[in-house]
Protein backbone atom coordinates (compact mmCIF):
# COMPACT_ATOMS: atom_id res chain seq x y z
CA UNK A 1 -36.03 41.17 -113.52
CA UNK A 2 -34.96 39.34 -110.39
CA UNK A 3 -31.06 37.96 -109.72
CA UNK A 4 -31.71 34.25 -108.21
CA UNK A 5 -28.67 32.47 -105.93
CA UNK A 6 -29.46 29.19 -106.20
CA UNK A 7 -27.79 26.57 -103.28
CA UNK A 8 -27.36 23.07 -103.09
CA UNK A 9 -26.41 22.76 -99.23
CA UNK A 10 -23.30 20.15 -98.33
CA UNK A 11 -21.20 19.53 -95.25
CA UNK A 12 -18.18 18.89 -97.41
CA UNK A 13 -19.02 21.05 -100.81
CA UNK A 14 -21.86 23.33 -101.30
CA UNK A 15 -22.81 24.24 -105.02
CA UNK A 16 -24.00 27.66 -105.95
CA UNK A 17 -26.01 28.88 -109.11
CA UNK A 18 -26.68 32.55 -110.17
CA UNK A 19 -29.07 33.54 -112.73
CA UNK A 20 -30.78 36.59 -113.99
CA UNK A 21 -34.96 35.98 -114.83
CA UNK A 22 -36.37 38.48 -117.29
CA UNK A 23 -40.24 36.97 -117.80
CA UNK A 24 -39.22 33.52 -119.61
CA UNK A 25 -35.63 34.19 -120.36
CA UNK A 26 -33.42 32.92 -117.94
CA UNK A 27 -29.35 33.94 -118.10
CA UNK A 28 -26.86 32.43 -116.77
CA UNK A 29 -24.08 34.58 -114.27
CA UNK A 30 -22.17 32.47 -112.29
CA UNK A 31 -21.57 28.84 -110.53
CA UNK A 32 -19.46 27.18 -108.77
CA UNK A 33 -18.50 24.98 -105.35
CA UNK A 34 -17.63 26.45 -102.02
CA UNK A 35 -15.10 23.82 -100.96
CA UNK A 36 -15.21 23.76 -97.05
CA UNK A 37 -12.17 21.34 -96.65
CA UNK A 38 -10.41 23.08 -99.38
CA UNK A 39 -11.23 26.26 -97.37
CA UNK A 40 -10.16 25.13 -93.79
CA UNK A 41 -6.61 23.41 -95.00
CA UNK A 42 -3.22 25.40 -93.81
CA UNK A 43 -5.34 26.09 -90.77
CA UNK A 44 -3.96 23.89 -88.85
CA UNK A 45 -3.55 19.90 -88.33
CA UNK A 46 -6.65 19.20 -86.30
CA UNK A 47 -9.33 17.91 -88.20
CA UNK A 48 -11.84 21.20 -88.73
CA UNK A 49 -15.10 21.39 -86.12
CA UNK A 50 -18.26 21.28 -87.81
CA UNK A 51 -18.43 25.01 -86.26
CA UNK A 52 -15.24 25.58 -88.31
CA UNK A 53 -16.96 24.10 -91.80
CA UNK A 54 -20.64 26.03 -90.98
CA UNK A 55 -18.52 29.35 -90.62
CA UNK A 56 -16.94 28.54 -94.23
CA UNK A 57 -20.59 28.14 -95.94
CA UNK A 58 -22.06 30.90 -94.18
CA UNK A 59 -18.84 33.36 -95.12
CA UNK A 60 -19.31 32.11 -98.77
CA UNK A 61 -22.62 32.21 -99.10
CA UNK A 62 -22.35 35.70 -98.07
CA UNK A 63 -19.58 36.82 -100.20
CA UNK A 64 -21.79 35.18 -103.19
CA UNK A 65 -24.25 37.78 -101.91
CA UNK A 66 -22.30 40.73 -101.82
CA UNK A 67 -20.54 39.57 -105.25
CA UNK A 68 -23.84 38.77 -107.40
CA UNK A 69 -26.20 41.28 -105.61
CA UNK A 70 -29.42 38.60 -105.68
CA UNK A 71 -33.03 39.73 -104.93
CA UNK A 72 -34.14 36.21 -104.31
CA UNK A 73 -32.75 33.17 -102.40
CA UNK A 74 -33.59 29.28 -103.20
CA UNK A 75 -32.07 26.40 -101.71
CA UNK A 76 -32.62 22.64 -101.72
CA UNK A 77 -34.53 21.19 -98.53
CA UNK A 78 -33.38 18.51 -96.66
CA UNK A 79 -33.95 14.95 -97.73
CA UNK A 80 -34.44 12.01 -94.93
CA UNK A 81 -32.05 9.57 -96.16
CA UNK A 82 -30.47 6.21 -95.05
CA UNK A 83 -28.37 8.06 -92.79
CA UNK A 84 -29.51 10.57 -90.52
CA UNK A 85 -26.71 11.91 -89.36
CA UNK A 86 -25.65 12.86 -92.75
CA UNK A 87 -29.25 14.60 -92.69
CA UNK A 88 -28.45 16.47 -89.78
CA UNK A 89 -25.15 17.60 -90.91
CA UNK A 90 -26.84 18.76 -94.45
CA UNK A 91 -29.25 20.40 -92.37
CA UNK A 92 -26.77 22.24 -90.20
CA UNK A 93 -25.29 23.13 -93.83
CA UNK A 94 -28.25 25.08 -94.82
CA UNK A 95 -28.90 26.59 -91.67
CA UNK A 96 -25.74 28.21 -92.37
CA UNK A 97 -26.49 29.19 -95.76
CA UNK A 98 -29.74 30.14 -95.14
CA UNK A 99 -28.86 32.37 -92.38
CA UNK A 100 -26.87 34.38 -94.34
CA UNK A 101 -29.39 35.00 -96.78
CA UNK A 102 -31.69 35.81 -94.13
CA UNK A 103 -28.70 38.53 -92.67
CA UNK A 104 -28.53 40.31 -96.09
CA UNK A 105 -32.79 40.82 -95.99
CA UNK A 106 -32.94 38.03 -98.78
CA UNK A 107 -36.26 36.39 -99.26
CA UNK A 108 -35.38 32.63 -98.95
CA UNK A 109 -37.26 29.97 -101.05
CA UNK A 110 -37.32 26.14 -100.56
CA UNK A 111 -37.10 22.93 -102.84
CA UNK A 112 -37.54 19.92 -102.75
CA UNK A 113 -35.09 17.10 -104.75
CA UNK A 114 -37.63 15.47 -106.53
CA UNK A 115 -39.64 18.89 -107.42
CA UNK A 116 -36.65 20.59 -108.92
CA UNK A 117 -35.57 17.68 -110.78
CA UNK A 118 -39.05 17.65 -112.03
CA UNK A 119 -39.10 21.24 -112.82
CA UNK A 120 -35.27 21.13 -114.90
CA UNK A 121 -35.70 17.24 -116.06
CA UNK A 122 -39.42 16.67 -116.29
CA UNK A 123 -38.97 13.56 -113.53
CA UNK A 124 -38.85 13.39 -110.39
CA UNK A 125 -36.05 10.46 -110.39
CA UNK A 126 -33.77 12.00 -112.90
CA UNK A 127 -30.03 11.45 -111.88
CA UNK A 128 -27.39 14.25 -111.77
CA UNK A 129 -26.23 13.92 -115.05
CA UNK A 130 -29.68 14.12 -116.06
CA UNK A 131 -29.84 17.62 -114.29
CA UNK A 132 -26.39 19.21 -115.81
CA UNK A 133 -27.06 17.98 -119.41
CA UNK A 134 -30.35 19.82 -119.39
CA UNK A 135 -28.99 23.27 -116.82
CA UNK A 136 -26.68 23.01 -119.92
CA UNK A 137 -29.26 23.43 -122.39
CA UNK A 138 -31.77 25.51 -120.44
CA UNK A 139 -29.02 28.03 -119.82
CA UNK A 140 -27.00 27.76 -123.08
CA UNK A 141 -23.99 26.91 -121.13
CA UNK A 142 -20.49 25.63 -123.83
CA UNK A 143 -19.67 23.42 -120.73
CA UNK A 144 -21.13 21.12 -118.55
CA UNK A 145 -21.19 22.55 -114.78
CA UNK A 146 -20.03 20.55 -111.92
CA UNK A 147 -22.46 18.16 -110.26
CA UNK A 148 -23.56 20.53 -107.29
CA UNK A 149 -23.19 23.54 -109.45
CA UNK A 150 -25.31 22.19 -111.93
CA UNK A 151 -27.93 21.08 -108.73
CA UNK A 152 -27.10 24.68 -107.45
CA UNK A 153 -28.34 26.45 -110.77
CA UNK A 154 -31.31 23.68 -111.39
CA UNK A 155 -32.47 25.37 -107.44
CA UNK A 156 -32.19 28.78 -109.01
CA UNK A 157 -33.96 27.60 -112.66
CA UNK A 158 -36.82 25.80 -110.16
CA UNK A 159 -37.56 29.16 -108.54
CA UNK A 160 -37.42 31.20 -111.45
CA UNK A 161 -40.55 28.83 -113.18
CA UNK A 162 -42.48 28.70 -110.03
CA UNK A 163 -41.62 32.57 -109.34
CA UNK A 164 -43.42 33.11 -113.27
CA UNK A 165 -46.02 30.08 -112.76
CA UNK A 166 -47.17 31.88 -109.89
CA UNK A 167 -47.75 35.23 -111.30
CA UNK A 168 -49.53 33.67 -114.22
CA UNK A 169 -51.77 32.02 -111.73
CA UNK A 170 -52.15 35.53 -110.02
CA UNK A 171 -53.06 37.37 -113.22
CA UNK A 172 -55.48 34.86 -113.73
CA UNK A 173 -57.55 35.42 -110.55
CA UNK A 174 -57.32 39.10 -111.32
C-alpha cells in the first residue's frame, strides 16, 4: 500500500491530489488548491515577493505532508512554453514543492503533461476537462474536482500505474 501526494506546481495556485494504491485499486483521500495570493492577503499592501509566494507552496506542501502522511511524492515537470518567464516562475514553484518533499525524506517522482494525460485520458492532447471527467471516474469521485486538483490527483493516478507497471515488468525479469 503506498499514500501518493500528487502536485501540479503554480506560481499563483498549486493543486494537490492524495490517494491511497493497494495493487490496482486506487482511493481517493484528499484534493484541493493551495492559493498563494489567497494566502499572502492581510499581509500587507505591497504586492507579495516571489520569495513571499515560494514560502506559501513550500509551507503547504509540507503541511499536506504532515496531514496525509505520503510514502511517495509525484509532481508535474516543467513545460517550455510561449513564455519563459512563466516557465521559470513554474519552475521556481516546484522547486519549492519539491524541496519540501525532499525535507520530509519523500521519494520524489516526475511527469510529464503529455505522459500523465496519456496515462488518466489515453492522449497525450487531452484538455483539462478531459482529465477531471475521467480523475472523476477513475477515483469514483460524486463531484468534479477543481482544474489543478483534478491535474494534482491525475500526477498521483500517473505514478500509481507506472509505480504497478513497473513491478509487473520486474516480476517478469525475475
Amino acid at each position: 500500500m503506498a499514500i501518493i501526494l500528487g502536485i501540479d506546481p503554480g506560481s499563483r495556485l498549486t493543486g494537490y491530489g492524495v490517494i491511497r494504491q493497494s495493487g490496482k485499486q486506487l482511493t481517493y483521500l484528499g484534493s484541493g488548491c493551495i492559493n498563494v495570493m489567497r494566502s499572502l492577503k492581510g499581509e500587507g499592501e505591497a504586492e507579495p515577493t516571489l520569495a513571499d509566494k515560494l514560502k506559501v507552496i513550500h509551507d503547504g506542501v509540507a503541511e499536506l505532508i504532515a496531514q496525509f502522511q505520503p510514502s511517495e511524492f509525484a509532481i508535474e515537470q516543467v513545460f517550455m512554453a510561449r513564455n519563459p518567464d512563466s516557465a521559470l516562475k513554474l519552475g521556481q514553484a516546484r522547486g519549492a514543492a519539491i524541496v519540501a518533499a525532499a525535507s520530509a525524506g519523500l521519494p520524489v517522482a516526475e511527469y510529464a503533461a503529455r505522459l500523465v494525460k496519456q496515462a488518466v485520458v489515453g492522449t497525450g492532447a487531452a484538455d483539462k476537462t478531459q482529465v477531471q471527467h475521467m480523475v472523476m471516474a477513475m477515483l469514483q469521485l460524486q463531484h468534479k474536482p477543481q482544474a489543478d486538483a483534478a491535474d494534482a490527483l491525475a500526477v498521483a493516478i500517473c505514478h500509481a500505474h507506472t509505480q504497478t507497471q513497473l513491478i509487473r515488468t520486474t516480476r517478469g525479469r525475475a
